[in-house]
N, C-alpha and C. Protein backbone atom coordinates (compact mmCIF):
# COMPACT_ATOMS: atom_id res chain seq x y z
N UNK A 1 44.13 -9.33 3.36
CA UNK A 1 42.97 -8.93 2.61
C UNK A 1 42.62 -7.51 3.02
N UNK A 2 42.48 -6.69 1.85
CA UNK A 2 42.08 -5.34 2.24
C UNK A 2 40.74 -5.31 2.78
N UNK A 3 40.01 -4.43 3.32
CA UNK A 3 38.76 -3.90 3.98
C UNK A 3 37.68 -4.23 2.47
N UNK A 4 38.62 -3.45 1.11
CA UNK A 4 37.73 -3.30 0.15
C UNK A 4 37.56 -4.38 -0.49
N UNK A 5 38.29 -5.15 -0.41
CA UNK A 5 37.96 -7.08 -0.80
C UNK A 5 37.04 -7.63 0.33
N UNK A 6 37.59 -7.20 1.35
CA UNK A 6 36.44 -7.93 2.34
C UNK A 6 34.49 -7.67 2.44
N UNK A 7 34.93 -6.03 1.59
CA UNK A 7 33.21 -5.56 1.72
C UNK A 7 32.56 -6.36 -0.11
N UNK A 8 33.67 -6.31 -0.87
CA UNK A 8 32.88 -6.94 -1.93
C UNK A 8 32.65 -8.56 -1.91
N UNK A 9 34.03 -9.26 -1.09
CA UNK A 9 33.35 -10.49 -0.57
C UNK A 9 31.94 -10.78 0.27
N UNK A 10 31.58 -10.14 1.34
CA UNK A 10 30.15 -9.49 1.80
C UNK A 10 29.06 -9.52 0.63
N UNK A 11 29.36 -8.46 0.04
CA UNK A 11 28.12 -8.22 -1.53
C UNK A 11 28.08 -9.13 -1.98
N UNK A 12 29.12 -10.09 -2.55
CA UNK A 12 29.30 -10.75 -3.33
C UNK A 12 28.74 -12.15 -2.30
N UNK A 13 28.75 -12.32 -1.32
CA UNK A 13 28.03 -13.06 -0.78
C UNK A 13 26.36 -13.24 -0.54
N UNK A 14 25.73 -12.15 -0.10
CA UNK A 14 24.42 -11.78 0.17
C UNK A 14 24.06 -11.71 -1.27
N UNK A 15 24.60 -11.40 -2.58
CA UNK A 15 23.98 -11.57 -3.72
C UNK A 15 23.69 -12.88 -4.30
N UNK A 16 24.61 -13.94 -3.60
CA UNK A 16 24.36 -15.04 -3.71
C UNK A 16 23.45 -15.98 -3.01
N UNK A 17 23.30 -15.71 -1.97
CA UNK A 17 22.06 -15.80 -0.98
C UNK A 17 20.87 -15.13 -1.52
N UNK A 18 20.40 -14.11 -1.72
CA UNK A 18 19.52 -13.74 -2.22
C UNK A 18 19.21 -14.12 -3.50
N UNK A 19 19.79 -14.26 -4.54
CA UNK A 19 19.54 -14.73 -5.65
C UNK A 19 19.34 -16.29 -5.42
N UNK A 20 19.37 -16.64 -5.06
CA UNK A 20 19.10 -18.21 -4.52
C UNK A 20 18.30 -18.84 -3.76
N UNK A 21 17.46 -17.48 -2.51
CA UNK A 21 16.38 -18.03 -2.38
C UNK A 21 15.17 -17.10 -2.95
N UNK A 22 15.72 -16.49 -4.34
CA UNK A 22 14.24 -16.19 -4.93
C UNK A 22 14.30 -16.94 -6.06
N UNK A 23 14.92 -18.18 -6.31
CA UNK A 23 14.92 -18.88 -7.59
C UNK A 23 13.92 -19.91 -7.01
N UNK A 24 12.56 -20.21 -7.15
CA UNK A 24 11.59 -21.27 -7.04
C UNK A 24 11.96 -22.82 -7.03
N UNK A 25 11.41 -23.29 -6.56
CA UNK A 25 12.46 -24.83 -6.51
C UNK A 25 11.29 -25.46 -7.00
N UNK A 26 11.61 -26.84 -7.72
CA UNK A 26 11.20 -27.56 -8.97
C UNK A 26 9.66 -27.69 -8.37
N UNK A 27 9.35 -27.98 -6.86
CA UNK A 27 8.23 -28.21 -6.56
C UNK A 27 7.24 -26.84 -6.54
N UNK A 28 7.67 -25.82 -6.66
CA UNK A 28 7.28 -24.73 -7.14
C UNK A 28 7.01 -23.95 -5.32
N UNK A 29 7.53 -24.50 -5.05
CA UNK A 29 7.68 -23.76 -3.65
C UNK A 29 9.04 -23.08 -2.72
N UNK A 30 8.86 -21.89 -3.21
CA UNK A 30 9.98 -20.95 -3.24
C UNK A 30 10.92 -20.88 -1.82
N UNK A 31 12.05 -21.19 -1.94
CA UNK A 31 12.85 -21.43 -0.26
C UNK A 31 12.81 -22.87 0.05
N UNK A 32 12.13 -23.70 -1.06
CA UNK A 32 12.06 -24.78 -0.01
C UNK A 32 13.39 -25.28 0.07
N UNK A 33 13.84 -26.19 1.32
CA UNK A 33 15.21 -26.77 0.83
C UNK A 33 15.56 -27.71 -0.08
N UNK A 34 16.44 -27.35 -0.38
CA UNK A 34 17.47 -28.09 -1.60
C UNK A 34 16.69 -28.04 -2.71
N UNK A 35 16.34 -26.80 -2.65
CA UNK A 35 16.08 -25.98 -3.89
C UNK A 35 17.11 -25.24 -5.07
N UNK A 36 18.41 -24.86 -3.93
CA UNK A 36 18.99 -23.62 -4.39
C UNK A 36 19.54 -23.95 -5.86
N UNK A 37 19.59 -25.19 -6.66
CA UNK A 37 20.15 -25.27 -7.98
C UNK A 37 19.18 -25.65 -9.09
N UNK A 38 17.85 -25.63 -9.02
CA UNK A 38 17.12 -25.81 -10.07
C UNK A 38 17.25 -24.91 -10.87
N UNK A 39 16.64 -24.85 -12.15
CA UNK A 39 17.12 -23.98 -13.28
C UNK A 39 15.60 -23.09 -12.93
N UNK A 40 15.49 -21.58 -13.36
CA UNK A 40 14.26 -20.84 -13.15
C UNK A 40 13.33 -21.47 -14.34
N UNK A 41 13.85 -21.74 -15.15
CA UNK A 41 12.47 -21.92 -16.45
C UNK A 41 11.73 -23.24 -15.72
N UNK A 42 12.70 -24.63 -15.19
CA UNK A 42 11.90 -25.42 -14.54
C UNK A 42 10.83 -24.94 -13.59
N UNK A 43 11.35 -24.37 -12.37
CA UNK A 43 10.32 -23.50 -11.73
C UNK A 43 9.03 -22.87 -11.83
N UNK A 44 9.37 -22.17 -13.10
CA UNK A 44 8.25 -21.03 -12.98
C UNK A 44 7.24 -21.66 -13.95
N UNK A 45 7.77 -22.55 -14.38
CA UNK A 45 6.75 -23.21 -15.30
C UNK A 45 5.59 -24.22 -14.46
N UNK A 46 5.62 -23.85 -13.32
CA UNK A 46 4.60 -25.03 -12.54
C UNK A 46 3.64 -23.68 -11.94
N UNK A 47 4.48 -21.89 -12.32
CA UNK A 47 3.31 -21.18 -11.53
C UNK A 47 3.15 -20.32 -13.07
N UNK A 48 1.85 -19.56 -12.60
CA UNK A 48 1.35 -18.73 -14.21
C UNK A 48 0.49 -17.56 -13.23
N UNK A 49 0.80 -15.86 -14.03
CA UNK A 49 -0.08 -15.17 -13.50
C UNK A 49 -1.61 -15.73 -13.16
N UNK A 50 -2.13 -15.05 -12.64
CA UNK A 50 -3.96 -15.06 -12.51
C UNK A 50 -4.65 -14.33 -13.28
N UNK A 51 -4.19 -13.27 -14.39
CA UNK A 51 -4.81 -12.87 -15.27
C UNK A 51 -4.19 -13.29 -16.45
N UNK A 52 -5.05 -13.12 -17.66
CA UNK A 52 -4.12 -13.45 -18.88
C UNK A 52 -4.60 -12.15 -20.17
N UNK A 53 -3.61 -11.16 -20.62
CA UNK A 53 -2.28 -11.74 -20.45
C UNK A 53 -1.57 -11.36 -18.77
N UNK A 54 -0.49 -11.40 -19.11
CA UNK A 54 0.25 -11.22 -17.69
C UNK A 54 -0.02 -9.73 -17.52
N UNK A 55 -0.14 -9.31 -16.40
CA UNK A 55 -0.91 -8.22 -15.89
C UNK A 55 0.37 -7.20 -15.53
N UNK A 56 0.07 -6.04 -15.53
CA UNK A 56 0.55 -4.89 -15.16
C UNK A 56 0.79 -5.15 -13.32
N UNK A 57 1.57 -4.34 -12.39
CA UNK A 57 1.61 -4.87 -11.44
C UNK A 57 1.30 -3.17 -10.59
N UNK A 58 0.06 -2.69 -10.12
CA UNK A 58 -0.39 -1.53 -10.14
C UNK A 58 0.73 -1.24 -8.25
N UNK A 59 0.61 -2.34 -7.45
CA UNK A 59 1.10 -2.15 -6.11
C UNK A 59 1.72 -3.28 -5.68
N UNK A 60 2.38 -3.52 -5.56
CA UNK A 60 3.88 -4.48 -4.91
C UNK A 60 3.97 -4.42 -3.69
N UNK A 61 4.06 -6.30 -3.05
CA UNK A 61 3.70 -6.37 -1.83
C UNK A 61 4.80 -5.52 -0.98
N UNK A 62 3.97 -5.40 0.10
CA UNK A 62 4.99 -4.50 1.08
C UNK A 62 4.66 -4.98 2.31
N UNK A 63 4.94 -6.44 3.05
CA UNK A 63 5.07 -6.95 4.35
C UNK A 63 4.89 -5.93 5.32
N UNK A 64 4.02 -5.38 6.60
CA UNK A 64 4.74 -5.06 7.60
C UNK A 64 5.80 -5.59 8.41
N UNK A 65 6.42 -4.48 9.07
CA UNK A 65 7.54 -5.74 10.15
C UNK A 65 7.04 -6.42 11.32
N UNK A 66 5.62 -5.80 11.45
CA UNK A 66 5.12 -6.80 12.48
C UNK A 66 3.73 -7.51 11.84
N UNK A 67 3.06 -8.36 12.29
CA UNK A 67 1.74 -8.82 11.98
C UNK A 67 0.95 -8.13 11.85
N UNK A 68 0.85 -7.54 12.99
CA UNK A 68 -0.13 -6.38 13.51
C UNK A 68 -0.14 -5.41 12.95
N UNK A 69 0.67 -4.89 12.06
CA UNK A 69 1.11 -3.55 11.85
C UNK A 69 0.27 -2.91 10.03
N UNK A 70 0.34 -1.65 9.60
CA UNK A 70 0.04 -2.16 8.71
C UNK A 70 0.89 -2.74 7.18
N UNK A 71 0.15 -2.80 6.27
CA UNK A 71 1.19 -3.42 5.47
C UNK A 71 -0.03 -3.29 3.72
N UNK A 72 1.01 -4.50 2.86
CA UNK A 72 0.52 -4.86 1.60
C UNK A 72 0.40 -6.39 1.50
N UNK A 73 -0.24 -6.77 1.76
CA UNK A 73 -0.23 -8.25 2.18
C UNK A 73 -0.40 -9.01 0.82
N UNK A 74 -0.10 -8.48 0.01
CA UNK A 74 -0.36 -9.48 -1.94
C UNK A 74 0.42 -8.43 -2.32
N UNK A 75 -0.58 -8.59 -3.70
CA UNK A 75 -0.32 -7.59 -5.33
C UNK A 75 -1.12 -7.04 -5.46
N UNK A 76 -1.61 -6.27 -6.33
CA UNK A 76 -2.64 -5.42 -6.94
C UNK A 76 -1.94 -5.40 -8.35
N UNK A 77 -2.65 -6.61 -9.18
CA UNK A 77 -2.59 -6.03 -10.39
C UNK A 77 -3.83 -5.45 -11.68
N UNK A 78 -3.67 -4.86 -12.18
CA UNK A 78 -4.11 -4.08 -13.07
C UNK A 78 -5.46 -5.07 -14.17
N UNK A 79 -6.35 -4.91 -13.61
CA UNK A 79 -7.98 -6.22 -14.32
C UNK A 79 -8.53 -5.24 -15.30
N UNK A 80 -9.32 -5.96 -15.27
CA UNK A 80 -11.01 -5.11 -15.57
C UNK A 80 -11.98 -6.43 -14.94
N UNK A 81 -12.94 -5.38 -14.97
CA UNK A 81 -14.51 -6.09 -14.22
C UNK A 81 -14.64 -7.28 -15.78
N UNK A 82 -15.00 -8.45 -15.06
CA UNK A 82 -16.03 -9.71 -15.78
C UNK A 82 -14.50 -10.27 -16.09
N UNK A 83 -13.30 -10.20 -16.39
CA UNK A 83 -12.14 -10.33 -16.50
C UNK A 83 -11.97 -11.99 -15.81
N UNK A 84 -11.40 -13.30 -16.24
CA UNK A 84 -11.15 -14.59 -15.86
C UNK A 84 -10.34 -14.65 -14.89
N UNK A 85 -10.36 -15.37 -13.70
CA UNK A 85 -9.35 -15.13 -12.78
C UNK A 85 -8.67 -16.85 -13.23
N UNK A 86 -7.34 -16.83 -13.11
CA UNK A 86 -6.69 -18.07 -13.34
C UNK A 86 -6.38 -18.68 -11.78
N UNK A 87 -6.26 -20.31 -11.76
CA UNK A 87 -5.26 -20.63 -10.63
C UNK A 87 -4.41 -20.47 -11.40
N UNK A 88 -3.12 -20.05 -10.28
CA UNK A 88 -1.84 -19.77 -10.99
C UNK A 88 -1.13 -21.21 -10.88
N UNK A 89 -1.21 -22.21 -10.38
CA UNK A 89 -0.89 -23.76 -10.23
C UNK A 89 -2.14 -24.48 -9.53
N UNK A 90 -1.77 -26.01 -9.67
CA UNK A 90 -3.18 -26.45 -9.18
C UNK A 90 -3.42 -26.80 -8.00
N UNK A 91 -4.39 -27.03 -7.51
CA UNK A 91 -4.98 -26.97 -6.56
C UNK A 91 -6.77 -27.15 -5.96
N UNK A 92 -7.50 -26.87 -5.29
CA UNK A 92 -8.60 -27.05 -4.94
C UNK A 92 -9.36 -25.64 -4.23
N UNK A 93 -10.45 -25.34 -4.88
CA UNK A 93 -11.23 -24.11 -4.42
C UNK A 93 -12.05 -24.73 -2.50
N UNK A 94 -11.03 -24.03 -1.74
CA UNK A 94 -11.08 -24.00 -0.30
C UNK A 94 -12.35 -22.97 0.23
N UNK A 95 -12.67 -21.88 -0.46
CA UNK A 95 -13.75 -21.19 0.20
C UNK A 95 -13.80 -19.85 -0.78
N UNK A 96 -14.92 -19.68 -1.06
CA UNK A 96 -15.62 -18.01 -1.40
C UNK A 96 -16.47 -17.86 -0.58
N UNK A 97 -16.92 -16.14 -0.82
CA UNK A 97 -17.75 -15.82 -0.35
C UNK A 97 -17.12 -14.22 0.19
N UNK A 98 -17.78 -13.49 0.51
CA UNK A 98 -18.11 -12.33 1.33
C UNK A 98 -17.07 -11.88 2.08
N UNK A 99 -16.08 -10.73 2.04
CA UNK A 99 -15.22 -10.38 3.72
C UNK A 99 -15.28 -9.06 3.45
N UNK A 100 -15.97 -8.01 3.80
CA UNK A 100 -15.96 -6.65 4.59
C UNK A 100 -16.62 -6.19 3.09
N UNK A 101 -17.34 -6.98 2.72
CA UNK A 101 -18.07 -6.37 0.93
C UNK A 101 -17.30 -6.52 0.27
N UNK A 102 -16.31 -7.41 0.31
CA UNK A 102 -15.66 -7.81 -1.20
C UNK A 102 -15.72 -9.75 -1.18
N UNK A 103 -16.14 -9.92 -2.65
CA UNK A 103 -16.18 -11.31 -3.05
C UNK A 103 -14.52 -11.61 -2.95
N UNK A 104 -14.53 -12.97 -2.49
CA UNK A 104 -13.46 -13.65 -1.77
C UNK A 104 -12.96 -14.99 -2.76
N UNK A 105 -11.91 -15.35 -3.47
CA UNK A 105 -11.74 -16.95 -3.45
C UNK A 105 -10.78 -17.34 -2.93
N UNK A 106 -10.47 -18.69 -2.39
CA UNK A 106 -9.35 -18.93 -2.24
C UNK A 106 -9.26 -20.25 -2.59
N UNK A 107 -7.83 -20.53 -3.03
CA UNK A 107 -7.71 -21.64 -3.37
C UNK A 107 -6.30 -22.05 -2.99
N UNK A 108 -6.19 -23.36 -2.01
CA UNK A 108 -5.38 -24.44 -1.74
C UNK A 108 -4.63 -24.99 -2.52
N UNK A 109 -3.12 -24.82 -2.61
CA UNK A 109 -2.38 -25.61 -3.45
C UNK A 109 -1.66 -26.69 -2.99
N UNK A 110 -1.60 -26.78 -1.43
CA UNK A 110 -0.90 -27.82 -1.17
C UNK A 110 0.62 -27.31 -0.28
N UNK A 111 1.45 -28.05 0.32
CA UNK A 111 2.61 -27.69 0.95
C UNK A 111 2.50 -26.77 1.88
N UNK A 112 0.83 -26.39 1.88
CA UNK A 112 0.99 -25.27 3.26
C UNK A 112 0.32 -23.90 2.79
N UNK A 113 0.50 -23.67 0.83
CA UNK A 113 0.25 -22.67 0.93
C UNK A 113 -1.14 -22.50 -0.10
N UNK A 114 -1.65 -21.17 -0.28
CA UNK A 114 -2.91 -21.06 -0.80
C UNK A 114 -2.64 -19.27 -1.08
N UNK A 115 -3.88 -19.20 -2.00
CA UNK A 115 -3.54 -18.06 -3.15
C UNK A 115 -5.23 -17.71 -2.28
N UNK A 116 -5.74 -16.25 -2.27
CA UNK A 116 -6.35 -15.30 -1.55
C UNK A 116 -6.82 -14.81 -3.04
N UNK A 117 -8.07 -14.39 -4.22
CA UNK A 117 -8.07 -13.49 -4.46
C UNK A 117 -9.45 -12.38 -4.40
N UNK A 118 -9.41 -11.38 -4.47
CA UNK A 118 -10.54 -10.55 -4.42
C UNK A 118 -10.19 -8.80 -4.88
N UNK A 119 -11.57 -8.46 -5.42
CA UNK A 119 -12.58 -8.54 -5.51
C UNK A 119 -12.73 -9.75 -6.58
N UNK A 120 -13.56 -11.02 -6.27
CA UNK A 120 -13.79 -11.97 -7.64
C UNK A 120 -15.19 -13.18 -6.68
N UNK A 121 -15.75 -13.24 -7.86
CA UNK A 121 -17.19 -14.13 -7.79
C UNK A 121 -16.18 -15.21 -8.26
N UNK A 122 -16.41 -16.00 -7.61
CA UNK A 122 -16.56 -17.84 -8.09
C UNK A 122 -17.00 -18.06 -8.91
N UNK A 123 -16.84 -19.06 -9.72
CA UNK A 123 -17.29 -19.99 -11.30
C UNK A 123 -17.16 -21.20 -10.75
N UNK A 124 -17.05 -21.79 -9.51
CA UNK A 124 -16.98 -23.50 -9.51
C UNK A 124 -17.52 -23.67 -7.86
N UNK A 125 -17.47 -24.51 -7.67
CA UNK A 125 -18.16 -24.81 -6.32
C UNK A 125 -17.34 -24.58 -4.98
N UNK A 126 -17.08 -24.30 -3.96
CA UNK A 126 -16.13 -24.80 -2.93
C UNK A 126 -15.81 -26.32 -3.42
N UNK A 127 -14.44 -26.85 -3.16
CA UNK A 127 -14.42 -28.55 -3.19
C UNK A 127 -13.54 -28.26 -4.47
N UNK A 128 -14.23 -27.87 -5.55
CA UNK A 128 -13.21 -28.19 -6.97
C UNK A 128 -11.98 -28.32 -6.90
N UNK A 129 -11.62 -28.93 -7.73
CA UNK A 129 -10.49 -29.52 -8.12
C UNK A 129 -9.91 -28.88 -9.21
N UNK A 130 -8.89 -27.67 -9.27
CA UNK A 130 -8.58 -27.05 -10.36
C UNK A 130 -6.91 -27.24 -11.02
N UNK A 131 -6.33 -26.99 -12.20
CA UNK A 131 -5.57 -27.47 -12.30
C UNK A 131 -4.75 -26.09 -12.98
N UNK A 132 -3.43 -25.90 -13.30
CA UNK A 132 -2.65 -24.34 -13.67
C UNK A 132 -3.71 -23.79 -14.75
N UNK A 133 -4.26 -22.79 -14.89
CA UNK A 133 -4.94 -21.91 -15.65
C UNK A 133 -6.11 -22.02 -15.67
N UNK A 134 -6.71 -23.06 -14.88
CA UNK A 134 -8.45 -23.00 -15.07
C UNK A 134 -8.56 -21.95 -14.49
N UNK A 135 -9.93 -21.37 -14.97
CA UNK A 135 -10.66 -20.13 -14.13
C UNK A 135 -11.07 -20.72 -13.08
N UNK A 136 -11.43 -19.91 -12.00
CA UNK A 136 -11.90 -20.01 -10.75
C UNK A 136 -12.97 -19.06 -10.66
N UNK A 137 -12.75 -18.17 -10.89
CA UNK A 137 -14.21 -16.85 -10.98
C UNK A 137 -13.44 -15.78 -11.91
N UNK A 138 -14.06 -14.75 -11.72
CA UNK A 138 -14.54 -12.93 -12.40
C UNK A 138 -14.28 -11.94 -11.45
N UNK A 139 -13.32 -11.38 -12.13
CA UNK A 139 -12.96 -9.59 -11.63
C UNK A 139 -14.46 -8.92 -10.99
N UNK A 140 -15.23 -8.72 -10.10
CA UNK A 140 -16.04 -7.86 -9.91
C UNK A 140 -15.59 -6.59 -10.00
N UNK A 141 -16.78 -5.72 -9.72
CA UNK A 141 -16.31 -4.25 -9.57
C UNK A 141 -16.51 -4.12 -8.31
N UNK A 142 -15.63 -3.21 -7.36
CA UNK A 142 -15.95 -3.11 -6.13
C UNK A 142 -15.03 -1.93 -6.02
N UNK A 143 -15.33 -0.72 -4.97
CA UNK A 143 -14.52 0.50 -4.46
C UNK A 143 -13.43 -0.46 -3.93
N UNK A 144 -12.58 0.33 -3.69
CA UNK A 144 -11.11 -0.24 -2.97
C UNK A 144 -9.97 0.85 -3.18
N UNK A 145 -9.08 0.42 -3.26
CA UNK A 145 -8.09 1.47 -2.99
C UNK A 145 -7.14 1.39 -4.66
N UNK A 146 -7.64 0.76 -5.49
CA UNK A 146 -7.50 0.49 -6.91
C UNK A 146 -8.48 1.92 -7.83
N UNK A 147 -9.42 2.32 -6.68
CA UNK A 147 -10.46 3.06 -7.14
C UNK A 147 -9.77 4.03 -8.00
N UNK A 148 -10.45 5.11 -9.15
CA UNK A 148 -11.16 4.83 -9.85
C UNK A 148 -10.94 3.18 -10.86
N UNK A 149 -9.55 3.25 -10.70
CA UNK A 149 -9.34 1.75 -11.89
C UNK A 149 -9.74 0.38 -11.06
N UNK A 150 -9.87 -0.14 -11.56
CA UNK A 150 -9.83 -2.02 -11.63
C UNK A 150 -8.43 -2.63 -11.12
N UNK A 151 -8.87 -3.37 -10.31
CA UNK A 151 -7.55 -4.22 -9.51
C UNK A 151 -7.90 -5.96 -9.08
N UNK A 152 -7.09 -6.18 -9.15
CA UNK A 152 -7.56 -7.83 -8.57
C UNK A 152 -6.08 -7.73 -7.44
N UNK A 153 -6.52 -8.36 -6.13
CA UNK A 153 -5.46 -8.67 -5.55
C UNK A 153 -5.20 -10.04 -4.75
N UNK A 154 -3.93 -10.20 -5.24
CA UNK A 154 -3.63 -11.40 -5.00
C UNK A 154 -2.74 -11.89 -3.90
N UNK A 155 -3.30 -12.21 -2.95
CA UNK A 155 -2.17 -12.90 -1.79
C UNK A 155 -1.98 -14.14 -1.73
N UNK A 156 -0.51 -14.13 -1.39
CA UNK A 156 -0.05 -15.82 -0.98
C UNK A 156 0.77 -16.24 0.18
N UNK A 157 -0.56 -17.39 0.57
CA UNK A 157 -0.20 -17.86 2.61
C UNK A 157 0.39 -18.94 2.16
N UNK A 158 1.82 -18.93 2.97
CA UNK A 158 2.21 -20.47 3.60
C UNK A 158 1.98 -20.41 5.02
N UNK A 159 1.11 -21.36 5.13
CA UNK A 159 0.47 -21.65 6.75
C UNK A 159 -0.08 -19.91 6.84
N UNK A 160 0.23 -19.01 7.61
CA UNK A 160 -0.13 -18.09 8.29
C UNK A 160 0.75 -17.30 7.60
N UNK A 161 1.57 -17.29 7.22
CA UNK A 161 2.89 -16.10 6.26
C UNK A 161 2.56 -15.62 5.48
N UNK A 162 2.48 -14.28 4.78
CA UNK A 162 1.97 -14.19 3.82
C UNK A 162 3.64 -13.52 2.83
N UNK A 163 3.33 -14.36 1.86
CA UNK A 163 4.76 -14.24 0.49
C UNK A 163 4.19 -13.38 -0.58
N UNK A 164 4.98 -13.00 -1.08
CA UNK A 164 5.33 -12.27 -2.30
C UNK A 164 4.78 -13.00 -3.12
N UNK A 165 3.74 -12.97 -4.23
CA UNK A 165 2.96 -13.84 -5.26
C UNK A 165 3.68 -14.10 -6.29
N UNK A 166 4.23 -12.67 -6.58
CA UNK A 166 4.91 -12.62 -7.71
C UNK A 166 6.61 -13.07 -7.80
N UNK A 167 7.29 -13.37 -6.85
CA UNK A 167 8.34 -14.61 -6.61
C UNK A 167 7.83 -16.30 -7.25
N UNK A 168 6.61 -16.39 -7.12
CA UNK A 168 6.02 -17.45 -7.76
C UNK A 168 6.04 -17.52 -9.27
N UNK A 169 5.86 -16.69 -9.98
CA UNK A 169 5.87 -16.42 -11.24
C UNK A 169 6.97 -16.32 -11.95
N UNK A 170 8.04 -15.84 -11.40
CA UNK A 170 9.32 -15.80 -11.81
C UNK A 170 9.51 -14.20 -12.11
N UNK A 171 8.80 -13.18 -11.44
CA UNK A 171 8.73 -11.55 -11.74
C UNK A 171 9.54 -11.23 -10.87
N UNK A 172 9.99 -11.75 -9.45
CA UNK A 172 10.86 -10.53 -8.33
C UNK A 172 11.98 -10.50 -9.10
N UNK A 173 12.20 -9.02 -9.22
CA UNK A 173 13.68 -8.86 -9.56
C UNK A 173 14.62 -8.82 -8.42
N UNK A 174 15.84 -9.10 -8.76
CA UNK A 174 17.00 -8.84 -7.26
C UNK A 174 17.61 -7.81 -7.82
N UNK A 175 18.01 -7.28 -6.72
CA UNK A 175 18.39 -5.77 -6.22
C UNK A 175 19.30 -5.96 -5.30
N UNK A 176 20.62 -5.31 -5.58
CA UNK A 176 21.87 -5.56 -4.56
C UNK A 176 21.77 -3.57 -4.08
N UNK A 177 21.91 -3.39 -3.35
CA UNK A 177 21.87 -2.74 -1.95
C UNK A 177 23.23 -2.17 -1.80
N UNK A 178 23.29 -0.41 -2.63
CA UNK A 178 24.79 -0.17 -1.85
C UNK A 178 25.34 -0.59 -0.57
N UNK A 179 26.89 -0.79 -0.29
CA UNK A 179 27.19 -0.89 0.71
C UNK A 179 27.46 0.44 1.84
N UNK A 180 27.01 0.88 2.93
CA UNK A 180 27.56 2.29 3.67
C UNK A 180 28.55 2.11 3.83
């Protein structure tokens, strides 16, 4: 085997790995195991943006490499103020309220993980019981780093991790990576 079969066996490997754990698995929880052969339309059909229609995507998460460090911990996509916030699957409204002057919701879906959004006022109580597309609250207006425009941002925790939102939806594109 030449060097140059061996580096496209490589590519041709990691494209398969990667494309496989950003395909959502039927329970709509992305990576889980024995996921890797569900079809994407099954998938993505259990998650739905948080705005409607599907939103512009103004800033794309960007993980730090450490915890500590800084980072993009969601999305930022593209609102307006009084604007419906959706659950993007169902779940239960876990807590609003207040963090550093911006209105807070979050809501619990189960398996570990939960959806973060803000700037947004609540429409239902802590406790509710919501199901894919009910509203949960309203775009406020608030300074941020969206400033002068309108942003809603959306993060998503499993346990303490914070994921890519938009892998949920069926939006990450894959990207294969010259080889050096």
């Amino acid at each position: 085997m030449s060097i140059g079969s061996a580096l496209v066996g490589v590519v041709l490997a990691t494209a398969s790995v990667t494309v496989a754990s950003a395909v959502p698995s039927l329970s709509g929880v992305p990576g889980a195991p024995g996921d890797r052969h569900v079809a994407r339309e099954s998938a993505t059909s259990r998650w739905a943006w948080p705005l409607d229609p599907a939103p512009d995507v103004a800033r794309r998460f960007d993980p730090p490499d450490q915890p500590w460090l800084p980072g993009h911990r969601g999305v930022d996509l593209v609102a307006s103020v009084g604007q419906s916030v959706l659950t993007p699957t169902g779940g239960r409204i876990s807590w609003s309220g207040v963090v550093a002057g911006r209105a807070v919701v979050v809501v619990v879906h189960g398996n570990g993980l939960r959806s973060t959004f803000e700037p947004v006022a609540a429409v239902a109580p802590v406790g509710t019981s919501v199901a894919r597309g009910d509203r949960v609250g309203r775009v406020t207006s608030s300074t941020g780093h969206c400033t002068p425009g309108t942003c809603l941002h959306w993060g998503m925790l499993r346990d303490e991790t914070y994921l890519d939102p938009v892998s949920f939806v069926g939006g990450a594109p894959v990207v294969l990576l010259p080889v050096p």
